[in-house]
Protein backbone atom coordinates (compact mmCIF):
# COMPACT_ATOMS: atom_id res chain seq x y z
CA UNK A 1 99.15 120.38 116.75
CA UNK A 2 99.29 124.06 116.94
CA UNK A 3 96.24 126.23 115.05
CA UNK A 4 99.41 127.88 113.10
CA UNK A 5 101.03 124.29 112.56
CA UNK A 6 97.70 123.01 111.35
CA UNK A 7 97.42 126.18 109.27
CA UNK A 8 101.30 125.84 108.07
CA UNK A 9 100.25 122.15 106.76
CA UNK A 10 97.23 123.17 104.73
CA UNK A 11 99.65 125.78 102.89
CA UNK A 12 102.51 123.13 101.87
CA UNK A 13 99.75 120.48 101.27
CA UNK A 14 98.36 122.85 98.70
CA UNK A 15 101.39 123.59 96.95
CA UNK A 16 102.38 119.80 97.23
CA UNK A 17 99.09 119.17 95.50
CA UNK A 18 99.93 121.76 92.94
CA UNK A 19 103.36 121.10 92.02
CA UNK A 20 102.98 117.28 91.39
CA UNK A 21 99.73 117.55 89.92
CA UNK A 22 102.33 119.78 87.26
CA UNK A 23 104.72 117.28 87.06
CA UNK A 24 102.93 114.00 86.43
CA UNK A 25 100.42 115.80 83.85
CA UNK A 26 103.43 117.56 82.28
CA UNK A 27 104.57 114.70 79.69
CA UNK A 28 108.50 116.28 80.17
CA UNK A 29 108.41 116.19 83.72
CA UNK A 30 106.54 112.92 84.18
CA UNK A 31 109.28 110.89 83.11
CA UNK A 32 111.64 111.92 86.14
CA UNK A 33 108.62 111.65 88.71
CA UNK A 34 107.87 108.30 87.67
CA UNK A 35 112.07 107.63 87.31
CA UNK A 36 112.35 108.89 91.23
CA UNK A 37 108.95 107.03 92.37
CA UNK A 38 110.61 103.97 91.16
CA UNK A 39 113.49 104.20 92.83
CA UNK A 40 112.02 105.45 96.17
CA UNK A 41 109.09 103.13 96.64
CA UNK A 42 112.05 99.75 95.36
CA UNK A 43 114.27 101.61 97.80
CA UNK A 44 112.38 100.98 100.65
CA UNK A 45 111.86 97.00 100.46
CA UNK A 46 115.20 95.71 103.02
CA UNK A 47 114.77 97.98 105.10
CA UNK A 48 110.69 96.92 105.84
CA UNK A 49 111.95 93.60 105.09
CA UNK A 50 114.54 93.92 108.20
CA UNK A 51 112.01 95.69 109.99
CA UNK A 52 109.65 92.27 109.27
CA UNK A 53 112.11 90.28 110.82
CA UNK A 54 112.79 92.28 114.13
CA UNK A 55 109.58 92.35 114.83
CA UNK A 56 109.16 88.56 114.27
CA UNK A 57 112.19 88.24 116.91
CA UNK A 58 110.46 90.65 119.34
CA UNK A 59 107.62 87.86 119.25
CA UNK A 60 105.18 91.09 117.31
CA UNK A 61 103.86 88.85 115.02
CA UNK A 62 101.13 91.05 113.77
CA UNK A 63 103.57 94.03 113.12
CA UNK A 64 106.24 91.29 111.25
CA UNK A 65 103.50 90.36 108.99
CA UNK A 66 102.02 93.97 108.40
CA UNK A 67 105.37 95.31 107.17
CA UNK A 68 106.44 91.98 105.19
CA UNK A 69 102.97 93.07 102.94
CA UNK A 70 104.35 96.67 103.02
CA UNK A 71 107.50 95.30 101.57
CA UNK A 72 105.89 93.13 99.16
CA UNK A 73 103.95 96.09 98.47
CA UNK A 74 106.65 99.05 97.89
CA UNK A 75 108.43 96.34 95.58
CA UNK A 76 105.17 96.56 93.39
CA UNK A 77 104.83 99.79 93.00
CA UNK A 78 108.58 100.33 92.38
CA UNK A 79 107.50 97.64 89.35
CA UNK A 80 104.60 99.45 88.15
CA UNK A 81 106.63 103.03 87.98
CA UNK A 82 109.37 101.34 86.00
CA UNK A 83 106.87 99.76 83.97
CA UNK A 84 105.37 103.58 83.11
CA UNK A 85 108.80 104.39 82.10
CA UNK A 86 108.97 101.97 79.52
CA UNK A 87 106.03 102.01 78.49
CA UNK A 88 104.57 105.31 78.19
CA UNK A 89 107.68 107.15 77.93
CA UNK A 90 109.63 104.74 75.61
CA UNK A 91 112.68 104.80 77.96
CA UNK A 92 114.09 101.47 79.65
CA UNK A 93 113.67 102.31 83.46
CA UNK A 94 117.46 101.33 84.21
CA UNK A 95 118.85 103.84 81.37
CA UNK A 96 120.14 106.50 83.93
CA UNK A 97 122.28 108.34 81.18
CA UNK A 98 118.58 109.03 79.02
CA UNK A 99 117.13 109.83 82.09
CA UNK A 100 119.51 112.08 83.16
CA UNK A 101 119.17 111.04 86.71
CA UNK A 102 122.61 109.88 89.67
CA UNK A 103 123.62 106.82 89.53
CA UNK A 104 123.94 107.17 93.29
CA UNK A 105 120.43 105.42 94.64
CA UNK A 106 119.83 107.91 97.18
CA UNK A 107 120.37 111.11 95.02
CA UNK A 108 117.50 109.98 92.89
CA UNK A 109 115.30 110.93 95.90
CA UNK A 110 113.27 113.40 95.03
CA UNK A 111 113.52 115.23 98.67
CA UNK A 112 116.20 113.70 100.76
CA UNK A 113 117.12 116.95 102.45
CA UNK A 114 113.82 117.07 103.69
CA UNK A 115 114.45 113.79 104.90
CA UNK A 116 117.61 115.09 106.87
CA UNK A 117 115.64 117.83 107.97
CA UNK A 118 112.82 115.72 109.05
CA UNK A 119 114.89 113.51 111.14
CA UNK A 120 117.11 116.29 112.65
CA UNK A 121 118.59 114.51 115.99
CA UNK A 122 118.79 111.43 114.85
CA UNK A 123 122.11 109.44 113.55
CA UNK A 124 122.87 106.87 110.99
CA UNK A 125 122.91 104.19 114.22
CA UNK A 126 119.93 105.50 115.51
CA UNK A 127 118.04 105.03 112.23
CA UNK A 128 119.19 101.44 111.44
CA UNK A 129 116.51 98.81 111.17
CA UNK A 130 118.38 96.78 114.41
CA UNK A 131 118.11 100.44 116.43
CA UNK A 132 115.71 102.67 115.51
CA UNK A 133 112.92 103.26 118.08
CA UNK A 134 109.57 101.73 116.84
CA UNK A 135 107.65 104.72 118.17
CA UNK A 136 109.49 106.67 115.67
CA UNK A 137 109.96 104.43 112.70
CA UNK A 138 105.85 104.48 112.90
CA UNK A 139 104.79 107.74 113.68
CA UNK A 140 106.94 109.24 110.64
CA UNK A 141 105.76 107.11 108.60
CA UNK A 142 102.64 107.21 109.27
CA UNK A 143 102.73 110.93 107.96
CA UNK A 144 104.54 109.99 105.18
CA UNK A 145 102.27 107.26 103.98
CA UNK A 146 99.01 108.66 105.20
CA UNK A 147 100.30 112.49 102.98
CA UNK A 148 101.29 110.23 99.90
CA UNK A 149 98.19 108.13 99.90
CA UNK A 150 96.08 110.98 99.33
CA UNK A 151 99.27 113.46 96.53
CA UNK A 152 98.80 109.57 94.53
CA UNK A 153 95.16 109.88 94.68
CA UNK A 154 95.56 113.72 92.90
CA UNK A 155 98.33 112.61 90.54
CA UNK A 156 95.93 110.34 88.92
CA UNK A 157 93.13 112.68 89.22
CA UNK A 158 95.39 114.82 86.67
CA UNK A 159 96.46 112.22 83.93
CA UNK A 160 94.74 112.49 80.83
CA UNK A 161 92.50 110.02 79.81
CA UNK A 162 92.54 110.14 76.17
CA UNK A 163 94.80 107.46 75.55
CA UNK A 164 94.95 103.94 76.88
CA UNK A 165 98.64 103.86 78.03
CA UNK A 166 97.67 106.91 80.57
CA UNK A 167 94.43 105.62 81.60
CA UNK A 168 96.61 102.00 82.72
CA UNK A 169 99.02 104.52 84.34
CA UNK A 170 95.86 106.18 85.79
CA UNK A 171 94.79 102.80 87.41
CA UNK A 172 97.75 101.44 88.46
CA UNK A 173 98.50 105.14 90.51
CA UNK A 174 95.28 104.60 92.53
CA UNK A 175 95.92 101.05 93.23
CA UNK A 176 98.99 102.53 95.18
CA UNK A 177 96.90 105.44 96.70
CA UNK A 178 94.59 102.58 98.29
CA UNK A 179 97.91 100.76 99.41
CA UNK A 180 99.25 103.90 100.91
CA UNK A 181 96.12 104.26 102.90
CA UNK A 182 96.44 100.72 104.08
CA UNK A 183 99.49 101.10 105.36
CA UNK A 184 98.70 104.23 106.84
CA UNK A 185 96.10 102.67 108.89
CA UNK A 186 98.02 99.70 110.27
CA UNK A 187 100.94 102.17 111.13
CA UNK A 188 98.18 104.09 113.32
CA UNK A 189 96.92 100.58 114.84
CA UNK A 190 100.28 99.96 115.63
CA UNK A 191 101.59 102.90 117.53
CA UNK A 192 98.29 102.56 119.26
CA UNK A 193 98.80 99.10 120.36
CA UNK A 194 102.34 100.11 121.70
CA UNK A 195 101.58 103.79 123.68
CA UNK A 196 98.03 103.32 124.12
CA UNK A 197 94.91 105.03 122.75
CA UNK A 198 95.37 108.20 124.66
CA UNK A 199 99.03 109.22 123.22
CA UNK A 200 98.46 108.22 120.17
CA UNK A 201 97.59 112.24 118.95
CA UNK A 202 100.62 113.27 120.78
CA UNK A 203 102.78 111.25 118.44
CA UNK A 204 101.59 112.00 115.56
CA UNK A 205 101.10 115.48 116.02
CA UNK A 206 105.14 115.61 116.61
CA UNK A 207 106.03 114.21 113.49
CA UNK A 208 103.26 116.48 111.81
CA UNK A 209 104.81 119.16 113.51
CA UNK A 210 108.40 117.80 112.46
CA UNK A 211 107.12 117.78 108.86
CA UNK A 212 106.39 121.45 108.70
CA UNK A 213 109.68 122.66 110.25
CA UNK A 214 111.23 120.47 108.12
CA UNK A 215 109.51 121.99 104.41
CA UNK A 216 110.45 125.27 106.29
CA UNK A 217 113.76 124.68 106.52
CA UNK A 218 113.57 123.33 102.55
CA UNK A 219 111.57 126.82 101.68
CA UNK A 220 114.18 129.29 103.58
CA UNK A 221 117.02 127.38 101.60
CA UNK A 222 115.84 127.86 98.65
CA UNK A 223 114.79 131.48 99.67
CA UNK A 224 118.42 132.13 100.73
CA UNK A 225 119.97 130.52 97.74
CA UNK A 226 121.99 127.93 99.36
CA UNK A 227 122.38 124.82 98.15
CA UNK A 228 120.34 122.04 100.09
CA UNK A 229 122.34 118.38 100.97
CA UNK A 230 121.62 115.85 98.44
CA UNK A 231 122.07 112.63 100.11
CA UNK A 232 121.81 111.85 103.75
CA UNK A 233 124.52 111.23 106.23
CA UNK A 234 126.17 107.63 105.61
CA UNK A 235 123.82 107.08 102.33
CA UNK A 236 120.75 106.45 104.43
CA UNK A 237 117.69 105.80 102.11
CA UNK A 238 114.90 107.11 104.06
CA UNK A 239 112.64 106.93 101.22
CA UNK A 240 109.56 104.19 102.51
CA UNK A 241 106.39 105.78 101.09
């Protein structure tokens, strides 16, 4: 990674910090980040599941039994947020029409066009759970989960802690931060098993870099006023933090 890359990632790791420290403590806004959490981290579950299975068929069976926990894992925490929603906030999690949210899974992604922007070269085919390379199913998400491990960590941070409903919430979010981190270090110990100790950096620091020019492209859209994609091409739900 690049001293300007590196640089580039401590500015949109602040203002990630920022804005969803805002949103979870902001009782309004909470309910559609716990809404899309829900839906993002339940999203996720066939496609590790599939993943599992591959890599039981490719005779990996430490990788098929790392991502059948991941699985089992995402499918918890896509419980717990819809839990919060009904809950704390009153609201069934399944009510789409109170929530104001799509009832098109993928929309409900909170960032898919970065997610179109992240994987920029790559096609629906290449991206299926049957195709997709395993260098790159692991090195992006070992970003994603190693970046989300720590924005959980400071979303609980923020919740208040006056009430017992938000101090549950406040529990339950770091039991998914120390999940996240988990799976952040068997995605490492994987790519390393499969490239090597030595390329390991070289990996990762492309889908950092890919990460960056990807929020770019987010921040000059907005900038520009256009109108950024809102699902990805063929309904892909690349949503597995």
């Amino acid at each position: 990674m690049t001293f300007f890359t590196y640089i580039l990632h401590l500015v949109f790791s602040g203002a990630t910090a920022y804005l969803s420290a805002r949103n979870i403590r902001d009782p309004i806004t909470r309910r559609q980040v716990l809404a899309e959490y829900q839906v993002g981290e339940s999203g996720s579950v066939p496609f590790l599941q599939a993943l599992s299975e591959r890599a039981a068929r490719e005779n990996d069976p430490w990788l098929s039994e790392r991502l059948a926990s991941h699985a089992a894992d995402e499918e918890r925490h896509g419980k717990i947020f819809g839990h919060a929603l009904k809950q704390i906030l009153n609201h069934e999690a399944k009510n789409a029409s109170q929530l104001q949210l799509s009832q098109n899974p993928v929309a409900l992604t909170p960032s898919t066009s970065f997610y179109i922007a992240y994987l920029e070269g790559f096609n629906h085919k290449d991206l299926k759970p049957e195709n997709i390379d395993w260098n790159v199913f692991l090195g992006s998400l070992y970003i994603l989960e190693l970046d989300a491990s720590k924005e959980f960590v400071r979303m609980a941070n923020v919740l208040p802690t006056n009430d017992q409903l938000s101090v549950s919430l406040k529990k339950s979010i770091m039991s998914v931060a120390s999940d996240e981190t988990r799976h952040a270090a068997y995605l490492y110990e994987a790519i390393k098993r499969r490239v090597g100790e030595a390329k390991v950096d070289k990996i990762i620091d492309e889908w950092r870099t890919r990460q960056i020019k990807a929020s770019l492209s987010i921040v000059a859209s907005v900038i520009a006023g256009a109108k950024p994609p809102d699902q990805l091409e063929d309904g892909i739900l690349y949503s597995w933090v």
